[in-house]
N, C-alpha and C. Protein backbone atom coordinates (compact mmCIF):
# COMPACT_ATOMS: atom_id res chain seq x y z
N UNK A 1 -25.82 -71.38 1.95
CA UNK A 1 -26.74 -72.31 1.34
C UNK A 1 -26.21 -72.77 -0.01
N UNK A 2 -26.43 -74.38 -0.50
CA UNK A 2 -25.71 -74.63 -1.53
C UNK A 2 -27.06 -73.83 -2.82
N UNK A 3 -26.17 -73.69 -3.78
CA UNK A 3 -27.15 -73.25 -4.82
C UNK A 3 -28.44 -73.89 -5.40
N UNK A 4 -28.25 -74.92 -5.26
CA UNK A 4 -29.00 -75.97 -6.14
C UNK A 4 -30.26 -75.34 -5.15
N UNK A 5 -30.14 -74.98 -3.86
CA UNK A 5 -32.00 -74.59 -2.99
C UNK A 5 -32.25 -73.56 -4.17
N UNK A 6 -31.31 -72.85 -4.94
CA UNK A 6 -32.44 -71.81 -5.29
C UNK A 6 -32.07 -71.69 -6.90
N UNK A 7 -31.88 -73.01 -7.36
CA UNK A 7 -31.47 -72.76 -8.93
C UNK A 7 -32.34 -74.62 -8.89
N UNK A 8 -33.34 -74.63 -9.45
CA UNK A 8 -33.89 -75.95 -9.80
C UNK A 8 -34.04 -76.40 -11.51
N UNK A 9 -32.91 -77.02 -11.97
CA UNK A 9 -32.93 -76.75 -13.52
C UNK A 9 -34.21 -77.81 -14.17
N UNK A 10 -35.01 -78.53 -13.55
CA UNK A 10 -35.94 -79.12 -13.61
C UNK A 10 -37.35 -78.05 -13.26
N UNK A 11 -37.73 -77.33 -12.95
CA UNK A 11 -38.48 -75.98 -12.77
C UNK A 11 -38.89 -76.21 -14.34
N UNK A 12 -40.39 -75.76 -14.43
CA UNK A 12 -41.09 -75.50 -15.70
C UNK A 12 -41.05 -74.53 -16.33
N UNK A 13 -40.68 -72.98 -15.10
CA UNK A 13 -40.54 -71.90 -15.91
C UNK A 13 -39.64 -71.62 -16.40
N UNK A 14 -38.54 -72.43 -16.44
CA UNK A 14 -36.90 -72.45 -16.95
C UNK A 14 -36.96 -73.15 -18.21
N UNK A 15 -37.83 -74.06 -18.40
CA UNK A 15 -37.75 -74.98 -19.86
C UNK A 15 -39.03 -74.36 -20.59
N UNK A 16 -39.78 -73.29 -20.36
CA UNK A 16 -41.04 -73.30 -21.16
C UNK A 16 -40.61 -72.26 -21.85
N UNK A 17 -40.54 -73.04 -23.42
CA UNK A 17 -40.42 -72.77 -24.62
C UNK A 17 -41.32 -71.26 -24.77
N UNK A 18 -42.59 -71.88 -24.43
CA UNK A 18 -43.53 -70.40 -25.21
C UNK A 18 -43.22 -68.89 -24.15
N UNK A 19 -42.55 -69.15 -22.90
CA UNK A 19 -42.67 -67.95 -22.61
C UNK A 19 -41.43 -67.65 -22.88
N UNK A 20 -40.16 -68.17 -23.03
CA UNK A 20 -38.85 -67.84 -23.43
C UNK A 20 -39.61 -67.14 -25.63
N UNK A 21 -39.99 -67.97 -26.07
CA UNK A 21 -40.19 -66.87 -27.44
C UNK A 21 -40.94 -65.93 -27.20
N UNK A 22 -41.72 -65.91 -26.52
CA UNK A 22 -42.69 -64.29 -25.98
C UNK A 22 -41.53 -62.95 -25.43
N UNK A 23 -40.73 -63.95 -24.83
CA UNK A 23 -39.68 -62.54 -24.33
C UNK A 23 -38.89 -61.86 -25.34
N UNK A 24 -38.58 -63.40 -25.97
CA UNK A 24 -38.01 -62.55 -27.28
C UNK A 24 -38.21 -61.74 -28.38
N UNK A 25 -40.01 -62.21 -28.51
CA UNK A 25 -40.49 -61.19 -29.36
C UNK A 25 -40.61 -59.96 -28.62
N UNK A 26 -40.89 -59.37 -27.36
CA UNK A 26 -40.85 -58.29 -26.59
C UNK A 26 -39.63 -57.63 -26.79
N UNK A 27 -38.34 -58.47 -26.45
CA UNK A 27 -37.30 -57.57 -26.65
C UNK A 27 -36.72 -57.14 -28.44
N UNK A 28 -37.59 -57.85 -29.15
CA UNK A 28 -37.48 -57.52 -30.56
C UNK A 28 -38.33 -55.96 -30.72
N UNK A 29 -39.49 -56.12 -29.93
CA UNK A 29 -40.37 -54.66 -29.95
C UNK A 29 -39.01 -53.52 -30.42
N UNK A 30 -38.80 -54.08 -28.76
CA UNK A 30 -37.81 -52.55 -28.45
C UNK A 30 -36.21 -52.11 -29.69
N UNK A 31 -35.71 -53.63 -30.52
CA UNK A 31 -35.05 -53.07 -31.33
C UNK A 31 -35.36 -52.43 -32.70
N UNK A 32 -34.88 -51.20 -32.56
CA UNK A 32 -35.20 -50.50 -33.67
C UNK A 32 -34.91 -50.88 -35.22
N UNK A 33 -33.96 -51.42 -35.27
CA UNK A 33 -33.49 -52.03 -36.26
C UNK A 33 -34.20 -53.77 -36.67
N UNK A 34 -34.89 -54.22 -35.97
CA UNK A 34 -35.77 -55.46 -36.42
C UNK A 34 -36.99 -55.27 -37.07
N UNK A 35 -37.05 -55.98 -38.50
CA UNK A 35 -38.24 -55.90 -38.72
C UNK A 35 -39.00 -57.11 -39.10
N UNK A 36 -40.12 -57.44 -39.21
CA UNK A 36 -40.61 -58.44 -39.60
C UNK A 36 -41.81 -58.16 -40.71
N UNK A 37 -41.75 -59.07 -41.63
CA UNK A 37 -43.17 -59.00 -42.84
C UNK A 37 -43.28 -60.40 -43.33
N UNK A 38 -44.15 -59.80 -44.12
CA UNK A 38 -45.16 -61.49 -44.67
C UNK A 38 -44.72 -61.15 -45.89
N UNK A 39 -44.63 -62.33 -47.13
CA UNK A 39 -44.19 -61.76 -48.65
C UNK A 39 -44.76 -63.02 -48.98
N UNK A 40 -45.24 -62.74 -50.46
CA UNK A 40 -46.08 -63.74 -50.79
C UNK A 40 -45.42 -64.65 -51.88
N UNK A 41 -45.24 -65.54 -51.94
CA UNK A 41 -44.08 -65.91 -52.88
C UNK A 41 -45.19 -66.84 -53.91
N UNK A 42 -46.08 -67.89 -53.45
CA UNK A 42 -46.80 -68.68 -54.94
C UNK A 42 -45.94 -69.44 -55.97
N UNK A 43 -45.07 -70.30 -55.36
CA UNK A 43 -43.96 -70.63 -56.16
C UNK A 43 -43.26 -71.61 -55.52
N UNK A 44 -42.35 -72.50 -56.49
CA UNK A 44 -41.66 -73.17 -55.91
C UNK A 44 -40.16 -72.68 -55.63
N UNK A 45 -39.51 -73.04 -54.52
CA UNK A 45 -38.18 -71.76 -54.33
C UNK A 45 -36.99 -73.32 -54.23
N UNK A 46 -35.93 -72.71 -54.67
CA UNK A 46 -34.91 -73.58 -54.88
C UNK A 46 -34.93 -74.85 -54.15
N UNK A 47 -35.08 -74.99 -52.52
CA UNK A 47 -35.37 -76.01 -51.95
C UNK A 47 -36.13 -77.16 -52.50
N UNK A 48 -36.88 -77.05 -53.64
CA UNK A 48 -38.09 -77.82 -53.98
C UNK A 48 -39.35 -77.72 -53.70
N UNK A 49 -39.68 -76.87 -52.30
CA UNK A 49 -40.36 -76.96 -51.52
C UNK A 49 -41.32 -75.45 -51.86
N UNK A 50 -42.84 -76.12 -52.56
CA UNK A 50 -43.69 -74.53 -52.65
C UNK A 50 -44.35 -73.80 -51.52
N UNK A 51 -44.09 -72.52 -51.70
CA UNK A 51 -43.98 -71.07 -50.56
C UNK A 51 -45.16 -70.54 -50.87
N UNK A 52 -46.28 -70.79 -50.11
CA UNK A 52 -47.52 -69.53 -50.20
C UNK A 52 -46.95 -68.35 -49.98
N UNK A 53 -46.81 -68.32 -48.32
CA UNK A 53 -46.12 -66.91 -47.98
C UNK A 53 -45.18 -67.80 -46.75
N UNK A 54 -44.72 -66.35 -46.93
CA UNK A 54 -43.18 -66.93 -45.84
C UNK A 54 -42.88 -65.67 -44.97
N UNK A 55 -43.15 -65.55 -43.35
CA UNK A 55 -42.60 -64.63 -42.48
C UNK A 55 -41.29 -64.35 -42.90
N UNK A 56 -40.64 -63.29 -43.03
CA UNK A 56 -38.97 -62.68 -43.28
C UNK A 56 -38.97 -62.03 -42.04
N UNK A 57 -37.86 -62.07 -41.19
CA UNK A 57 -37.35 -61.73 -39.72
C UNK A 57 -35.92 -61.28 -40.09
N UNK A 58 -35.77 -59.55 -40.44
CA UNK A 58 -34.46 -59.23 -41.15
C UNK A 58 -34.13 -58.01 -39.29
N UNK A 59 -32.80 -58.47 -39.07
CA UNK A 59 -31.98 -57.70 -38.43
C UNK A 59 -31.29 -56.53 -39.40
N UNK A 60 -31.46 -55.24 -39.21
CA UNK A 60 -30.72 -54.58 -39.85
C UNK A 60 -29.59 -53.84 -38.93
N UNK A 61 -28.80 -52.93 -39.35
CA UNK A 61 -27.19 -52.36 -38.79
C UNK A 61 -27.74 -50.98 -38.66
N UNK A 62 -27.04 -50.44 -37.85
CA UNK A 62 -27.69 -48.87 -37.09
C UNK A 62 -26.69 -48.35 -38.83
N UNK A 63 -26.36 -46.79 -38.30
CA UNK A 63 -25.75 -45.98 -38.84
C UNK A 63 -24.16 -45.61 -38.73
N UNK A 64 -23.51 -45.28 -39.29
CA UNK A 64 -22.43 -45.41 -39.53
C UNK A 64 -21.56 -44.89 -38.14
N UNK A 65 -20.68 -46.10 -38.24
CA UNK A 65 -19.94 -46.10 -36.89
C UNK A 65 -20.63 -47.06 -36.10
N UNK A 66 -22.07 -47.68 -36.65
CA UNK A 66 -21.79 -48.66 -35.16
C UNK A 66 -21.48 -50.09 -36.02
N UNK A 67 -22.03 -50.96 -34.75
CA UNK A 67 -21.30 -52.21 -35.77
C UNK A 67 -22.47 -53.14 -36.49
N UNK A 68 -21.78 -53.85 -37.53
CA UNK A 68 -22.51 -54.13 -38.52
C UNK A 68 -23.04 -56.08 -37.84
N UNK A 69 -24.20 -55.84 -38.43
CA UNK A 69 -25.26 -56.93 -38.05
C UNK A 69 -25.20 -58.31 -38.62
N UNK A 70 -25.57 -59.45 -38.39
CA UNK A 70 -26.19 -60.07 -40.03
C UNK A 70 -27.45 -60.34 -39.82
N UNK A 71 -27.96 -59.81 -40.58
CA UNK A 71 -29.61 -59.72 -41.16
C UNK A 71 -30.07 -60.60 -40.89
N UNK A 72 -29.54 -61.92 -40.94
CA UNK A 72 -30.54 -63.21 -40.89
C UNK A 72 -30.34 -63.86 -38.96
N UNK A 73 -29.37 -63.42 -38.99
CA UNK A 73 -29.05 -64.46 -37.37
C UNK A 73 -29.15 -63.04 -36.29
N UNK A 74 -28.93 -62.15 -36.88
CA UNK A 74 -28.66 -60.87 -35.67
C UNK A 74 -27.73 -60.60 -34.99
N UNK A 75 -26.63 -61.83 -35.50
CA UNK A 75 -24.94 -61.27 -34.63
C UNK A 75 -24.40 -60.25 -35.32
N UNK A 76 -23.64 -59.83 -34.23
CA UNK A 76 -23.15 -58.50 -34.51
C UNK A 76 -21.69 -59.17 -35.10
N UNK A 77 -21.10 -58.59 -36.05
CA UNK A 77 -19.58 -58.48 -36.40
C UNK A 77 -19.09 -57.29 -35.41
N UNK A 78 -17.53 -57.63 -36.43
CA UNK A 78 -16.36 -56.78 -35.38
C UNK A 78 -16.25 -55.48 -36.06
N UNK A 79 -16.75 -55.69 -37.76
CA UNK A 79 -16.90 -54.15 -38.57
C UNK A 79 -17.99 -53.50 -38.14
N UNK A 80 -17.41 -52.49 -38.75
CA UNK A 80 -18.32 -51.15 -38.36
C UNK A 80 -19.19 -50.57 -39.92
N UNK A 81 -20.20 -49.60 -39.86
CA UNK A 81 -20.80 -49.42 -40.45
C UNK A 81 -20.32 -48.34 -41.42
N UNK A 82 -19.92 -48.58 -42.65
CA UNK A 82 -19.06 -47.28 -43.45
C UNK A 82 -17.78 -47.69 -43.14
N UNK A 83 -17.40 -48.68 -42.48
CA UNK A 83 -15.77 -48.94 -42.93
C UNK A 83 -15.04 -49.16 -43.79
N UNK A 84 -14.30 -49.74 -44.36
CA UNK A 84 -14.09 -50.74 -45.51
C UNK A 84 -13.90 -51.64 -45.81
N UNK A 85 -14.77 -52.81 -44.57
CA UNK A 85 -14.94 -54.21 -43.87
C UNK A 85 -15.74 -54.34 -44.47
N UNK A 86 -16.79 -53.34 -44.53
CA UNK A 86 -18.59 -53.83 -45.32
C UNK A 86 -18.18 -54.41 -46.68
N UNK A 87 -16.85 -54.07 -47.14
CA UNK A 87 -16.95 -54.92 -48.83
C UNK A 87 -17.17 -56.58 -48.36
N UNK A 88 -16.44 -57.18 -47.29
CA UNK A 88 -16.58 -58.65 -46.81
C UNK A 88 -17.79 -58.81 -46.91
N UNK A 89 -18.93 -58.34 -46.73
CA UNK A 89 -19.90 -58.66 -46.87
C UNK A 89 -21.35 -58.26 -48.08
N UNK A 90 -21.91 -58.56 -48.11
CA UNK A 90 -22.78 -58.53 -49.30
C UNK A 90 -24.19 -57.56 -48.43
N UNK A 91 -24.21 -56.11 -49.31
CA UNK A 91 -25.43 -55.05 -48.32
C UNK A 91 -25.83 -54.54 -48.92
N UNK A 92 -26.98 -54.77 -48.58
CA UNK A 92 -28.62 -54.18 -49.35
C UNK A 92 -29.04 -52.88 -48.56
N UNK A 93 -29.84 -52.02 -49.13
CA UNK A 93 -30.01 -51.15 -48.39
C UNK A 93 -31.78 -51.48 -48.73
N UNK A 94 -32.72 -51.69 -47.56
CA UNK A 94 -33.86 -51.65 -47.35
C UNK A 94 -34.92 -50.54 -47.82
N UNK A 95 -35.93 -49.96 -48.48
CA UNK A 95 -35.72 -48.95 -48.11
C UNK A 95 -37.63 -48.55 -48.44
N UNK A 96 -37.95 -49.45 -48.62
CA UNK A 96 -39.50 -49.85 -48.96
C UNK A 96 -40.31 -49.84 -47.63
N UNK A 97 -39.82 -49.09 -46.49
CA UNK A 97 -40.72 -48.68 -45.40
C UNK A 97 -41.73 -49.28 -45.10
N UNK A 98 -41.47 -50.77 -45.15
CA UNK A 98 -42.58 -51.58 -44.20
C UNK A 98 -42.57 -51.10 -42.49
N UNK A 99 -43.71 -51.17 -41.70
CA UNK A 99 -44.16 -51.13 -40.54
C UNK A 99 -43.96 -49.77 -40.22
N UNK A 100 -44.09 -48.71 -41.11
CA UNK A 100 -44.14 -47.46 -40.91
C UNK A 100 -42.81 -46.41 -41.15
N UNK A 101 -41.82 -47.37 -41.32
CA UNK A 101 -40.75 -47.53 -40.96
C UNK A 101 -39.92 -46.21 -42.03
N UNK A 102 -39.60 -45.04 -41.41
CA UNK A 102 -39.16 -43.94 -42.08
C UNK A 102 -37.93 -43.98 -42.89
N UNK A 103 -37.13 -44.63 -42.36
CA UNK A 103 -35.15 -44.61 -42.76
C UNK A 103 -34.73 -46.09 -42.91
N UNK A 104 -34.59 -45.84 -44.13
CA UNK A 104 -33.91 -47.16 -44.50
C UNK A 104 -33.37 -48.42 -43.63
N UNK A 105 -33.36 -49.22 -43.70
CA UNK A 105 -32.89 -50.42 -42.89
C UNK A 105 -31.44 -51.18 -43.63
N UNK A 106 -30.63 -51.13 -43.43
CA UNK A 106 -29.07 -51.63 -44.03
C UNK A 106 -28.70 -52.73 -43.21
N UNK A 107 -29.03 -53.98 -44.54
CA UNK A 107 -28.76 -55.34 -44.13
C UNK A 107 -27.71 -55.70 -44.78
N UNK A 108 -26.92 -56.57 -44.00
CA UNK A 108 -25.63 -57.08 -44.50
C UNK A 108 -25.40 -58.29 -44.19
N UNK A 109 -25.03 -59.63 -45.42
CA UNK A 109 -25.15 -60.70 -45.73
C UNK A 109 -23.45 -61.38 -45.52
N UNK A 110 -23.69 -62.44 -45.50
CA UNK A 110 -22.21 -63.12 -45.56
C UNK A 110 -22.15 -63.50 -47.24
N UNK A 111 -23.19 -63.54 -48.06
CA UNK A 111 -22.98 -63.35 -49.17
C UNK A 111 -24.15 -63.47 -50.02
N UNK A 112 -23.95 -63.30 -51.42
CA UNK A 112 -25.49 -62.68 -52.28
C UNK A 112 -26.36 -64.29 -52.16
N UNK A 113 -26.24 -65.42 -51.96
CA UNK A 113 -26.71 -66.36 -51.64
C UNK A 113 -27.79 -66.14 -50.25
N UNK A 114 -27.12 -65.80 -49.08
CA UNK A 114 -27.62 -65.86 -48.26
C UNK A 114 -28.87 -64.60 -48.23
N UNK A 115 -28.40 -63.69 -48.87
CA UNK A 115 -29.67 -63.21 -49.18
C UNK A 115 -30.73 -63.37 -50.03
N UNK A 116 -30.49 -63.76 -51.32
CA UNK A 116 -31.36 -64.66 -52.01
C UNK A 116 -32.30 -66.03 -51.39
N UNK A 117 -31.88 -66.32 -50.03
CA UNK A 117 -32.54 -67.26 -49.77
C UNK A 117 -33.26 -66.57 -48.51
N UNK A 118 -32.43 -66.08 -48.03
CA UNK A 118 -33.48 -65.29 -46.52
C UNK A 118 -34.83 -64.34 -47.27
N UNK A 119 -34.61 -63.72 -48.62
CA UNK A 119 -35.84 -62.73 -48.75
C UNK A 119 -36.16 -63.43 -49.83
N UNK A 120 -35.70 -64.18 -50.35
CA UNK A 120 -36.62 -65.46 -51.67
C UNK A 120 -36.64 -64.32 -52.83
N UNK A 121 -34.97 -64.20 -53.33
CA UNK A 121 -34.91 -63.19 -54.37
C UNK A 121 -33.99 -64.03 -55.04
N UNK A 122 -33.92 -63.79 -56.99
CA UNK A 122 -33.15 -64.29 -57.26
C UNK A 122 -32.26 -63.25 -57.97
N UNK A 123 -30.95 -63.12 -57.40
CA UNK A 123 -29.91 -62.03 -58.42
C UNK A 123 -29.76 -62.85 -59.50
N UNK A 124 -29.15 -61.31 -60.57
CA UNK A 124 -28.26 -62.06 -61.88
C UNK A 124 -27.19 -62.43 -61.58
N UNK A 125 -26.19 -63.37 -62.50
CA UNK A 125 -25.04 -63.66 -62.26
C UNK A 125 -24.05 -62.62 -62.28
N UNK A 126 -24.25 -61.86 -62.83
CA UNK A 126 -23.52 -60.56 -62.96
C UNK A 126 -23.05 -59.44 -62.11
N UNK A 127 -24.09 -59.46 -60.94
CA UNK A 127 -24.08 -58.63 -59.45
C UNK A 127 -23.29 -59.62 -59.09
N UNK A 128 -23.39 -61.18 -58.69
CA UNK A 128 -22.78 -61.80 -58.18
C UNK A 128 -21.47 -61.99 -58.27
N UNK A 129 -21.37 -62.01 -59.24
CA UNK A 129 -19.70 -61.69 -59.84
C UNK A 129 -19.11 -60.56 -59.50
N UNK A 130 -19.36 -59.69 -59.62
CA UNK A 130 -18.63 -57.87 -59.22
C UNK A 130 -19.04 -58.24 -57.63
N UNK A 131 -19.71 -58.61 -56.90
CA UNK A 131 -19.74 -58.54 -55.65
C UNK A 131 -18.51 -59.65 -55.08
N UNK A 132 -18.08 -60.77 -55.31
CA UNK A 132 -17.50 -61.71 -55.54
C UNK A 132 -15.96 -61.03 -55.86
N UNK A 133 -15.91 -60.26 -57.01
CA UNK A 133 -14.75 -59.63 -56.95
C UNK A 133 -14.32 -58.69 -56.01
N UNK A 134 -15.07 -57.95 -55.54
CA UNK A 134 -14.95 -56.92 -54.70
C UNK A 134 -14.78 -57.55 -53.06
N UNK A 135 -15.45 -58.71 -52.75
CA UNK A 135 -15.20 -59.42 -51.45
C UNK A 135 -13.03 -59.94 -51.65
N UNK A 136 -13.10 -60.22 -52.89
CA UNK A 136 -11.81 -61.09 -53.19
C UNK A 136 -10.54 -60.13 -52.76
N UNK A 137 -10.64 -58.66 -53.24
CA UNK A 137 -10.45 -57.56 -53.87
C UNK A 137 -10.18 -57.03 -52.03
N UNK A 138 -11.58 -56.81 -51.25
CA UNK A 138 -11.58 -56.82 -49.46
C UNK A 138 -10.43 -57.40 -48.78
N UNK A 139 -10.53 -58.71 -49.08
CA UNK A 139 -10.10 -60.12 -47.98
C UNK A 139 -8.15 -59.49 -48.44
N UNK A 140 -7.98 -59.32 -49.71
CA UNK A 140 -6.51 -59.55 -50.06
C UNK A 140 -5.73 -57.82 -48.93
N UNK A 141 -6.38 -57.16 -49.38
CA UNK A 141 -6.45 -55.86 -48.57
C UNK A 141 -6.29 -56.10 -46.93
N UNK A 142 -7.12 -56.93 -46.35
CA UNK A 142 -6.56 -57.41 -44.75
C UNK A 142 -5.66 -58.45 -44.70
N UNK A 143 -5.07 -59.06 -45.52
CA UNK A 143 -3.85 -60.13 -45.75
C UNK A 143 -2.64 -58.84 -45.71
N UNK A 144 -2.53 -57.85 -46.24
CA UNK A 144 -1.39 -56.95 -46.72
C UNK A 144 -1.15 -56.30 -45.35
């Protein structure tokens, strides 16, 4: 039988949006490392644009040895957790036990920007800089 009898890409339950995000919030249940909160911001945030509150949807990275996450999108990198890849990236360690949540959560950024804008924080220039050096300091280290 050709496929098309049993693959109809016109089918409603193939394009419906709300039950494809329902699955995904289900399979978010089950990761241990996802968390989600509300933060109240009352302010206007760099965009221009003023923030009552704003849902934060942070992927965090297991424990050392597995591989490292990014917090905001949920892809996995090729480093590992405790390597000496994590300098490439910019990592916070969570640790304010929202949703009951016992053990820290270790998020890792492509850089102090991207976290400043995913959790609506503003660093000093000064972290940014030593972090900045230390990425520079990383990258030359996998060139050698």
């Amino acid at each position: 039988m050709p496929y098309e009898e049993y693959y109809n890409p016109t089918d409603d339950a193939v394009f419906d949006d709300s039950k494809k995000d329902k699955s995904v919030e289900k399979l978010r249940e089950f990761d241990r490392y996802y968390q989600k909160h509300v933060k109240v911001i009352n302010d206007t945030w760099t965009d221009g644009k003023f923030y009552k509150k704003v849902n934060i949807q942070s992927y965090g990275s297991g424990q050392v040895g597995t591989r490292i996450r990014n917090a905001v999108t949920g892809q996995y990198y090729s480093y590992l957790v405790g390597s000496v890849n994590e300098d490439l990236l910019f990592k916070v360690i969570d640790a304010v036990g929202r949703n009951e949540r016992k053990d820290p959560l270790f998020l890792f950024y492509d850089s102090p920007e991207q976290y400043e804008n995913h959790q609506f924080v503003h660093l000093e220039q000064p972290l940014k800089e030593a972090w900045y050096n230390k990425n520079l300091a990383a990258r030359a280290k996998q060139t050698n």
